[in-house]
C-alpha atoms as a PDB file:
ATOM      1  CA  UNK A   1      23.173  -3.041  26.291  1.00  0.00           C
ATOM      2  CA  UNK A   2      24.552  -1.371  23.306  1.00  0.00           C
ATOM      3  CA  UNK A   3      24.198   2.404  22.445  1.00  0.00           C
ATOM      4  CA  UNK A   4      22.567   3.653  19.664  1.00  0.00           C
ATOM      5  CA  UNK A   5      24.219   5.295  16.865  1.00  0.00           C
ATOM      6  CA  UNK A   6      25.791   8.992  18.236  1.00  0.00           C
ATOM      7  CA  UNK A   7      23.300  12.203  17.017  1.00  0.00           C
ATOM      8  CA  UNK A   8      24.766  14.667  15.508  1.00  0.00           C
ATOM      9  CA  UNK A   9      25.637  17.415  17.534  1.00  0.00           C
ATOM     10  CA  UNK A  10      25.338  15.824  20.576  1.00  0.00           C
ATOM     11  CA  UNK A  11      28.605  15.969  23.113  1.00  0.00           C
ATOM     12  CA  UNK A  12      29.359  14.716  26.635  1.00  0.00           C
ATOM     13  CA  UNK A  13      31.123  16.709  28.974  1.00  0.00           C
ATOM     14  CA  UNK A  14      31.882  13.787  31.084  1.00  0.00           C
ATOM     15  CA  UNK A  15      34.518  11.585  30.076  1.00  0.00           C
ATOM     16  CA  UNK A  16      33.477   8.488  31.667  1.00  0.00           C
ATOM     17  CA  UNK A  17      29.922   8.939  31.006  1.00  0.00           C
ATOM     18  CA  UNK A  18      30.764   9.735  27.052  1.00  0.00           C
ATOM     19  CA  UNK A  19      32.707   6.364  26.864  1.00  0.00           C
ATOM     20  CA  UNK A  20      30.285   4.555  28.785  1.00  0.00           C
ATOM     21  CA  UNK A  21      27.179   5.900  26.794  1.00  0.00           C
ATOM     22  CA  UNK A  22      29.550   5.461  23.692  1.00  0.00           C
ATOM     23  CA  UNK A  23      29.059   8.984  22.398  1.00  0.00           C
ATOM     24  CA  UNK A  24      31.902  12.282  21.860  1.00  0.00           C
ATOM     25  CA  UNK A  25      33.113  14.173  24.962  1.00  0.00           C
ATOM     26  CA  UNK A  26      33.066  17.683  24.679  1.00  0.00           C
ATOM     27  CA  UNK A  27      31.170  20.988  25.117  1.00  0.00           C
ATOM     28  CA  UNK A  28      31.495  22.469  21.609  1.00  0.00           C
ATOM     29  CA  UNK A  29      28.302  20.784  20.318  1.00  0.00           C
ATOM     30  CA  UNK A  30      24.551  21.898  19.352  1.00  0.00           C
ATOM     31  CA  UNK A  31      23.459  19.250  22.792  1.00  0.00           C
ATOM     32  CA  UNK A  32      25.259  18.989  25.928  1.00  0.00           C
ATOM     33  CA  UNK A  33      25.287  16.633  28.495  1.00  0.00           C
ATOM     34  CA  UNK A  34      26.531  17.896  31.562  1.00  0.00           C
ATOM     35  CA  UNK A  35      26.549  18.182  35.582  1.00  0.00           C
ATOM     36  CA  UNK A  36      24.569  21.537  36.132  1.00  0.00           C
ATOM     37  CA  UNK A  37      23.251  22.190  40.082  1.00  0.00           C
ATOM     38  CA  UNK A  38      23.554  18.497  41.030  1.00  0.00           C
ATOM     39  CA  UNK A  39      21.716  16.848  38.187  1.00  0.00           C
ATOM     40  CA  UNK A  40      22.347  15.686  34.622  1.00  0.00           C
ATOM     41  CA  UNK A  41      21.017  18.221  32.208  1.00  0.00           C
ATOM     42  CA  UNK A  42      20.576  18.159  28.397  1.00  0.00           C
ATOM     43  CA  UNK A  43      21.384  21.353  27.014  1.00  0.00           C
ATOM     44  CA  UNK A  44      21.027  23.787  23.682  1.00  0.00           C
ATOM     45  CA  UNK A  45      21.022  27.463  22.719  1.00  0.00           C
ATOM     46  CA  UNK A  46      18.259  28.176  25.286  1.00  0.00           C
ATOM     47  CA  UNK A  47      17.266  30.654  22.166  1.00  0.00           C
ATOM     48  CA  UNK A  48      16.388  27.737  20.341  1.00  0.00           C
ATOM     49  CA  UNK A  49      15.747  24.611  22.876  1.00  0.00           C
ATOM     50  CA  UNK A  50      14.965  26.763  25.861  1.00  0.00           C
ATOM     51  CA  UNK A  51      16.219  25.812  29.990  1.00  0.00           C
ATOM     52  CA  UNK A  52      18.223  22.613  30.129  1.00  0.00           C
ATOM     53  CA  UNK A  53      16.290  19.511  30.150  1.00  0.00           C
ATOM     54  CA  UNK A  54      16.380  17.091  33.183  1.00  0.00           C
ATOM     55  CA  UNK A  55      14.375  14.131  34.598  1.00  0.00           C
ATOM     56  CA  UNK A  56      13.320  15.545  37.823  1.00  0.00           C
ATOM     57  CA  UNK A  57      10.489  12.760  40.360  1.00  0.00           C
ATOM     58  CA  UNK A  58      10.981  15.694  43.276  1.00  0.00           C
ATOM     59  CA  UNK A  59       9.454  18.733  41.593  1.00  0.00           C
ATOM     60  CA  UNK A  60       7.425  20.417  39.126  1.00  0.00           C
ATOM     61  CA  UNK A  61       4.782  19.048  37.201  1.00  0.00           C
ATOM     62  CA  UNK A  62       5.497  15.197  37.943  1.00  0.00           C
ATOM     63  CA  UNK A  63       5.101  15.909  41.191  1.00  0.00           C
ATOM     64  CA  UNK A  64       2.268  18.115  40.935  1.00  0.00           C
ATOM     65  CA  UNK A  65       0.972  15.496  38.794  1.00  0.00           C
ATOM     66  CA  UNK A  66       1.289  12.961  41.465  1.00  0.00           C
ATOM     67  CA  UNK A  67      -0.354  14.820  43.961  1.00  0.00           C
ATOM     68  CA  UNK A  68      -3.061  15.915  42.523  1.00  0.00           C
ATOM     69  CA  UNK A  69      -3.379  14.080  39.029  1.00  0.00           C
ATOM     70  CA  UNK A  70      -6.494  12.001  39.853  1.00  0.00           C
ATOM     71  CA  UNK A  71      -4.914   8.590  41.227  1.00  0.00           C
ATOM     72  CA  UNK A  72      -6.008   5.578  39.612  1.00  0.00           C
ATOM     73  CA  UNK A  73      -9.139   7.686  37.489  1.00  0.00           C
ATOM     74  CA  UNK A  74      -6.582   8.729  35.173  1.00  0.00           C
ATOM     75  CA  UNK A  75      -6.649   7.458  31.813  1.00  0.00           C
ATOM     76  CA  UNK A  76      -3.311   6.181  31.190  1.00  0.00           C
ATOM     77  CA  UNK A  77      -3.745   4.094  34.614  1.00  0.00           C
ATOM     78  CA  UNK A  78      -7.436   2.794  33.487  1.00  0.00           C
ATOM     79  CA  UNK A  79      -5.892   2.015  29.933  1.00  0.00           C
ATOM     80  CA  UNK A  80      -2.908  -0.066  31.599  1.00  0.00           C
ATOM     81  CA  UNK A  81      -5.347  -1.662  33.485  1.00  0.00           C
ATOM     82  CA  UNK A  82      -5.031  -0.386  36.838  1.00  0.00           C
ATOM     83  CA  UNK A  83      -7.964  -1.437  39.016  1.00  0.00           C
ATOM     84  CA  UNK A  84      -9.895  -2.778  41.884  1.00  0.00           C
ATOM     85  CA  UNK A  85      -7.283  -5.479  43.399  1.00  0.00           C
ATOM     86  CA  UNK A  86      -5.593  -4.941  40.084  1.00  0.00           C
ATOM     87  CA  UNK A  87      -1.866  -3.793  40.193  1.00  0.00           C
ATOM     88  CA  UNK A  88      -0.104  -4.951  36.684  1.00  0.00           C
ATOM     89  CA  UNK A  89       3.431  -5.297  35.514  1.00  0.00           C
ATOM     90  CA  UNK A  90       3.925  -2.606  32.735  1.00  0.00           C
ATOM     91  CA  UNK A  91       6.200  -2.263  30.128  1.00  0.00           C
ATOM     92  CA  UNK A  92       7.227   1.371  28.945  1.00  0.00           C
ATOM     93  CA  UNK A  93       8.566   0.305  25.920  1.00  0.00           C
ATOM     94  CA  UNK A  94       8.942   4.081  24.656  1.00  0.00           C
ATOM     95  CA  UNK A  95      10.078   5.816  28.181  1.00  0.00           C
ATOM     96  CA  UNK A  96      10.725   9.427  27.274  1.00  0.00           C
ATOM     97  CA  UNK A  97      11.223  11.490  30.602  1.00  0.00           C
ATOM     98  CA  UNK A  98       9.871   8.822  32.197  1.00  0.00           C
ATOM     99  CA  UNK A  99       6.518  10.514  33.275  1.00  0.00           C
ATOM    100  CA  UNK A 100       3.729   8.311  32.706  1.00  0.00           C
ATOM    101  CA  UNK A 101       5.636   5.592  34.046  1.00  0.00           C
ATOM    102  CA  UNK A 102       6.271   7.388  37.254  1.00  0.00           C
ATOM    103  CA  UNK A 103       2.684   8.046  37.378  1.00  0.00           C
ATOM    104  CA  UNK A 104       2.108   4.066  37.183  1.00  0.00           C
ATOM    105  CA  UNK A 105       4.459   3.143  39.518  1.00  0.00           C
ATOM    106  CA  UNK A 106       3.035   6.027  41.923  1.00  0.00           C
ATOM    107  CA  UNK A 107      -0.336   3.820  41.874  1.00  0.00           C
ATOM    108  CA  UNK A 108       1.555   1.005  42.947  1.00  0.00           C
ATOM    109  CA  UNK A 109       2.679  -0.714  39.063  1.00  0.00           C
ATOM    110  CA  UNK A 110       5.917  -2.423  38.722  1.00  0.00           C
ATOM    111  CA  UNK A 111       7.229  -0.760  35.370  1.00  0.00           C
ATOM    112  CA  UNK A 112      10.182  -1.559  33.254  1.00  0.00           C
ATOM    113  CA  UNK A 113      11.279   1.569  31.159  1.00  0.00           C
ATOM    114  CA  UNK A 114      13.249   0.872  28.207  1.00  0.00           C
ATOM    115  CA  UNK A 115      14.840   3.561  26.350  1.00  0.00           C
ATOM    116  CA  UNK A 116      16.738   3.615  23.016  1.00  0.00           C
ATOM    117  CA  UNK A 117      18.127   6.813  22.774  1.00  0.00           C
ATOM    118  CA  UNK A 118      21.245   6.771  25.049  1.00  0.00           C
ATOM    119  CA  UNK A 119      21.595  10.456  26.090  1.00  0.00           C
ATOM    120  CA  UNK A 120      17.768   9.667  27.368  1.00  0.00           C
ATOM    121  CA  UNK A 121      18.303   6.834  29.374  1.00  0.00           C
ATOM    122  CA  UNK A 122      21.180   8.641  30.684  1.00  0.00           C
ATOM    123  CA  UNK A 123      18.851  11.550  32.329  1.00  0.00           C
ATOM    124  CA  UNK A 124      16.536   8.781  33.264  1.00  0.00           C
ATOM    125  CA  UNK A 125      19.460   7.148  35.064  1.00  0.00           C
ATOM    126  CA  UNK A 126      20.561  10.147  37.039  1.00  0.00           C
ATOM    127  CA  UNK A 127      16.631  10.778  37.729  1.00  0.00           C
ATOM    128  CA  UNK A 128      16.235   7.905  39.072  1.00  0.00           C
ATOM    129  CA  UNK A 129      19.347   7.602  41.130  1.00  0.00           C
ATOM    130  CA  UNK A 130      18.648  11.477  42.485  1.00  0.00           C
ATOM    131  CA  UNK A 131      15.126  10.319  43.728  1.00  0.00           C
ATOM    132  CA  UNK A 132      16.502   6.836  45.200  1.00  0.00           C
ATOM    133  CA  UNK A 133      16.893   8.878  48.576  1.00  0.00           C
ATOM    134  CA  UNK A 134      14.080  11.201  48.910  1.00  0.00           C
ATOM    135  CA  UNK A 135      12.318   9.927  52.235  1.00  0.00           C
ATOM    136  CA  UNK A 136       8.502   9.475  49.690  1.00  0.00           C
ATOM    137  CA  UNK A 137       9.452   9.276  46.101  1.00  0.00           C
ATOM    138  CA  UNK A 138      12.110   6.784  47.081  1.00  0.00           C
ATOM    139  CA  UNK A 139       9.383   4.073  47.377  1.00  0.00           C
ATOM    140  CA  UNK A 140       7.957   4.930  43.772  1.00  0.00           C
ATOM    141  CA  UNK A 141      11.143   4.684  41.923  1.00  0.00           C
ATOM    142  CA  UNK A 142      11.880   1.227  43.985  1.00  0.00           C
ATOM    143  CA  UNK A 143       9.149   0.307  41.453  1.00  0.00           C
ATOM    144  CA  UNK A 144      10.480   1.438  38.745  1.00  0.00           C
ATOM    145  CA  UNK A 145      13.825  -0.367  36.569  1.00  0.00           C
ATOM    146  CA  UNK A 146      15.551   1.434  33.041  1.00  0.00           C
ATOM    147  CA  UNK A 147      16.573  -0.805  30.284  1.00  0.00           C
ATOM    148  CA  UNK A 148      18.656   0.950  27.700  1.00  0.00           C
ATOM    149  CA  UNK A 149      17.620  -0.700  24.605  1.00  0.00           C
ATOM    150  CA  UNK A 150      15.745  -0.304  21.165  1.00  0.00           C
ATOM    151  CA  UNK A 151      12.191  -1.984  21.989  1.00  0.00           C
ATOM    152  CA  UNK A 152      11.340  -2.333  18.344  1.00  0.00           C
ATOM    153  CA  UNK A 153      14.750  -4.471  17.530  1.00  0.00           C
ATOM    154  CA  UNK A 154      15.215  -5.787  21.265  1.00  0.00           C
ATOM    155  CA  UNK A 155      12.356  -6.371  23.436  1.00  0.00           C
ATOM    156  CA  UNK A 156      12.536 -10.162  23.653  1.00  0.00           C
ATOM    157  CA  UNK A 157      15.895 -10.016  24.914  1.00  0.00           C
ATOM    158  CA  UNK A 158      15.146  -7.243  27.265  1.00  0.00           C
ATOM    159  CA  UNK A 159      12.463  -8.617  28.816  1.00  0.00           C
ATOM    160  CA  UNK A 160      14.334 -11.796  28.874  1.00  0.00           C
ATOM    161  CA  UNK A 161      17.618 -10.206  30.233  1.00  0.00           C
ATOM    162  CA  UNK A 162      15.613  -8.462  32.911  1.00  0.00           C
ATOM    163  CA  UNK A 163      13.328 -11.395  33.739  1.00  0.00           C
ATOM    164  CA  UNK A 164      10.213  -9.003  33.736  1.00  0.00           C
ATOM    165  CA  UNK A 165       6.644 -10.366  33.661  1.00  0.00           C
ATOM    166  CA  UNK A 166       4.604  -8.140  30.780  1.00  0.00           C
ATOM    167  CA  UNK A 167       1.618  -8.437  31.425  1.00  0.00           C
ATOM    168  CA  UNK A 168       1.008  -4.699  29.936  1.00  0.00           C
ATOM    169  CA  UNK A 169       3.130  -3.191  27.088  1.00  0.00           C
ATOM    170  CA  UNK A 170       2.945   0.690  27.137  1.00  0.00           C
ATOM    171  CA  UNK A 171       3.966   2.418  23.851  1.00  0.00           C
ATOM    172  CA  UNK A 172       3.455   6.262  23.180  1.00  0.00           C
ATOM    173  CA  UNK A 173       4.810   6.396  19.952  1.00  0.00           C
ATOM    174  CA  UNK A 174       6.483  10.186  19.171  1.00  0.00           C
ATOM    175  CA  UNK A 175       3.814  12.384  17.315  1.00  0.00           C
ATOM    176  CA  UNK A 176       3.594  15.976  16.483  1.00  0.00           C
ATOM    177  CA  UNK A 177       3.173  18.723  19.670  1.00  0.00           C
ATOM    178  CA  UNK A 178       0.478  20.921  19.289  1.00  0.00           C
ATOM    179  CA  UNK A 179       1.245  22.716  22.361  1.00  0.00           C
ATOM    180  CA  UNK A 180       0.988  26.099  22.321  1.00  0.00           C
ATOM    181  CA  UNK A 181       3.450  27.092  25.195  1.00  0.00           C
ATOM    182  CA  UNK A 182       6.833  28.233  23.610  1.00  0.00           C
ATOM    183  CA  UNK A 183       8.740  26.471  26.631  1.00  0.00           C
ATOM    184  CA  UNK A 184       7.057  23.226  25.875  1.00  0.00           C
ATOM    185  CA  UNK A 185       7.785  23.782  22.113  1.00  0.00           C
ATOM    186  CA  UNK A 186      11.564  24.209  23.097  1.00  0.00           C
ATOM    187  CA  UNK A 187      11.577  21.245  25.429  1.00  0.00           C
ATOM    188  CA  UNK A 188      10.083  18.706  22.896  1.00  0.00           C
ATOM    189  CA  UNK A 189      12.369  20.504  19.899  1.00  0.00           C
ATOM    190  CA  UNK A 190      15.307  19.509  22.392  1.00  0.00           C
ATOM    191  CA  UNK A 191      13.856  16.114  23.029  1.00  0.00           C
ATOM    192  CA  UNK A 192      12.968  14.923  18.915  1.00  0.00           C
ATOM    193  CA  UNK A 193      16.414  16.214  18.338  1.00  0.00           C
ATOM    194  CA  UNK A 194      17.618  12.994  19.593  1.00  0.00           C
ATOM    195  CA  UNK A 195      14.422  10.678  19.631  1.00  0.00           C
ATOM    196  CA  UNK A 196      13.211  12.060  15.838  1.00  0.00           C
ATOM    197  CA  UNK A 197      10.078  10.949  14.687  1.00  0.00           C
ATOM    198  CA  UNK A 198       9.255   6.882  15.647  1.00  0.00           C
ATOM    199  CA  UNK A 199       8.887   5.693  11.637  1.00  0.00           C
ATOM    200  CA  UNK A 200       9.489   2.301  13.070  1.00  0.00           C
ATOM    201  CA  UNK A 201       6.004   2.300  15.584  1.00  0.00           C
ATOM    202  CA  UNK A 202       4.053  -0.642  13.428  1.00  0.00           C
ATOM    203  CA  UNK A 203       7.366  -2.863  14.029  1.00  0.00           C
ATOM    204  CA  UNK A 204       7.126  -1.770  17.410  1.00  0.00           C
ATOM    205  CA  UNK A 205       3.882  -2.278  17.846  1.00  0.00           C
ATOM    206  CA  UNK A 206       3.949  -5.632  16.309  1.00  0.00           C
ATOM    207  CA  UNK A 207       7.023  -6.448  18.725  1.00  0.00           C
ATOM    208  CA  UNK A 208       4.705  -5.311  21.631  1.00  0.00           C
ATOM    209  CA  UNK A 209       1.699  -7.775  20.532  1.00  0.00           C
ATOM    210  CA  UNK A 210       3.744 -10.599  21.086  1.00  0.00           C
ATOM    211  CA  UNK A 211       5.469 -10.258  24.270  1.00  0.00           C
ATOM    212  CA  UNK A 212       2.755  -8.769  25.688  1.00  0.00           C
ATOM    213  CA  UNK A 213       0.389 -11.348  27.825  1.00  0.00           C
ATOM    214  CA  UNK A 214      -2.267  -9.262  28.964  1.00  0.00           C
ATOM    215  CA  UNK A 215      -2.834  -5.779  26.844  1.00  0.00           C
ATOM    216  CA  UNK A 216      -1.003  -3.518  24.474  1.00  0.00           C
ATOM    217  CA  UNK A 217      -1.802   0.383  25.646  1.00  0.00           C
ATOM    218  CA  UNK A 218      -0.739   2.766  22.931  1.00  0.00           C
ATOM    219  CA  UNK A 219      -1.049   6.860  23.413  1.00  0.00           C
ATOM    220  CA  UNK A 220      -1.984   8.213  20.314  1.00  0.00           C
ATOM    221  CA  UNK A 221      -3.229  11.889  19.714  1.00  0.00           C
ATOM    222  CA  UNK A 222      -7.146  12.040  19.917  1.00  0.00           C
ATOM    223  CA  UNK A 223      -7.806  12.394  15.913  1.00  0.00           C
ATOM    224  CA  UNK A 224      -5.044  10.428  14.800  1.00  0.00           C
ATOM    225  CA  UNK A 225      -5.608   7.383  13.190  1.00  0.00           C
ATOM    226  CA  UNK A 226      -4.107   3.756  14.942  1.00  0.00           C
ATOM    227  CA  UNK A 227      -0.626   2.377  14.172  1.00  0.00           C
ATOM    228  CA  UNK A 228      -0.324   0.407  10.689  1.00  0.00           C
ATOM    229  CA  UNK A 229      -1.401  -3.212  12.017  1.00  0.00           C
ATOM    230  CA  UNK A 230      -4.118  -5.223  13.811  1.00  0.00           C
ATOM    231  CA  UNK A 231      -7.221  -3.083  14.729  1.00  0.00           C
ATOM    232  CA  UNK A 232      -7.781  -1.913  18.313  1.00  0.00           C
ATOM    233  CA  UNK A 233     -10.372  -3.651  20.179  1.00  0.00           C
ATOM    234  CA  UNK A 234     -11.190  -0.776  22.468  1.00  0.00           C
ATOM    235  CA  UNK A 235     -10.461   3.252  22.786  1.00  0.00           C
ATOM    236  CA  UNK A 236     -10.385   5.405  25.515  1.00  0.00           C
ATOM    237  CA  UNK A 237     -11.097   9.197  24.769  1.00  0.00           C
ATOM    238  CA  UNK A 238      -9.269  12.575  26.272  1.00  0.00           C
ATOM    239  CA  UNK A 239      -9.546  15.975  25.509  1.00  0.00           C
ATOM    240  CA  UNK A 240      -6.346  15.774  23.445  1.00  0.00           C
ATOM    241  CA  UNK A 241      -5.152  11.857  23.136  1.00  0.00           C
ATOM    242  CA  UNK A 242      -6.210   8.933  23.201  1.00  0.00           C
ATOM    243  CA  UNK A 243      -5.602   5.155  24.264  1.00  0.00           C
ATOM    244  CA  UNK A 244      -5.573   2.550  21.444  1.00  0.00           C
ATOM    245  CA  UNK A 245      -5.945  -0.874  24.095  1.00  0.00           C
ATOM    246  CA  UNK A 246      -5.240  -4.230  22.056  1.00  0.00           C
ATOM    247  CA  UNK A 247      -6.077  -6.914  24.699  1.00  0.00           C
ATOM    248  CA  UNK A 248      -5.462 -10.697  24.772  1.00  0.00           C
ATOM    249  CA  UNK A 249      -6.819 -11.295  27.523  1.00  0.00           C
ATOM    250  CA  UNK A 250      -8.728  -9.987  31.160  1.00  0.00           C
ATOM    251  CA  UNK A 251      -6.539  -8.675  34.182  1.00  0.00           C
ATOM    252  CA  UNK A 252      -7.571 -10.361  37.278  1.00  0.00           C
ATOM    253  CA  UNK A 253      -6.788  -9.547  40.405  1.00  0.00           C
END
């Protein structure tokens, strides 16, 4: 894998993490990386981007979400496909914080995340390594492998370097928040800081279409038109987003 190009700003406290992630070591920097309380945070003038920002499968609201989110009724599991006798392989070509893949592979889905933005895949990483032990999560994140690599320029390899069936290619291209919480404001300022705004979706989504052998699922905000490309053969409705599904062809179980 090669890292993307180093944001400005951003530091590593961590010398061997900052060469292997190829980006600066230090602490004088607008981001952070760092070892806080056992876990790799992201951190910012917490005026500005709020508490430090870690992937976290024990707590909070992925766990919450887990519990109590609705199982396989929720609509990012019915858009990927996630049925009677039907378990998928899926793709999150655009992993984030890794929480809707979580929630797939919590329903039982196999899911590749690949991440291009290395300080990202770095909090992934730790994420996934801190939950590795815990007695229940353990046996969700078994399900679940990180790719470090730009899906847009490099999915064919990926998928190719990782020998991962596709049947379903997840994308939730970055969009505007129009959250009103402050904290949630801070977190995502923290978050496009490094990810900025995914200009590139129509090559992604164009990448997606053809290494994809099932469906494409793309999150999109409710009232916001489709990516630049093919038309969506079917849409599935929220209260605030959608799910644009492009589909090639039926999952069977």
């Amino acid at each position: 894998m090669s890292p993307d190009e180093a944001s400005p700003g951003l530091a590593v406290a961590d010398a061997a993490l900052a060469e292997r992630l190829g980006l600066p070591q230090g602490e004088r920097a607008t981001l952070v990386l760092r070892r806080e309380a056992g876990r790799l945070v992201l951190a910012g003038d917490p005026r500005v981007y709020g508490k430090p920002l870690a992937v976290d499968f024990l707590a909070g609201k992925v766990a919450h979400r887990r519990q109590f989110g609705g199982g396989r009724g929720q609509l990012v599991a019915k858009a990927c496909g996630l049925g009677k006798g039907v378990t998928p392989h899926i793709v999150d070509a655009t992993a984030g914080l890794g929480r809707d893949a979580f929630v797939l592979a919590s329903l039982g889905a196999s899911v590749l995340l690949v991440e291009r933005v290395a300080a990202i895949a770095a909090l992934l990483e730790d994420g996934l390594a801190r939950a590795a032990g815990d007695p229940e999560v353990g046996e969700i994140v078994a399900r679940m492998r990180l790719a470090w690599a730009d899906a847009g320029r490099e999915l064919a390899a990926t998928l190719a370097a990782t020998d991962f069936p596709p049947q379903v290619i997840h994308l939730d291209p970055m969009f505007p928040h129009r959250d009103k919480s402050a904290l949630v404001k801070k977190e995502m300022r923290l978050f496009r800081e490094l990810a900025g705004d995914d200009a590139d979706a129509p090559r992604l989504l164009e990448a997606a279409l053809e290494m994809a052998t099932h469906r494409v699922v793309v999150k999109r905000p409710r009232k916001a038109p489709p990516i630049a490309g093919p038309a969506p053969q079917h849409m599935l409705e929220g209260k605030t987003s959608r799910y644009d599904l492009y589909v090639h062809r039926a999952l069977k179980p």
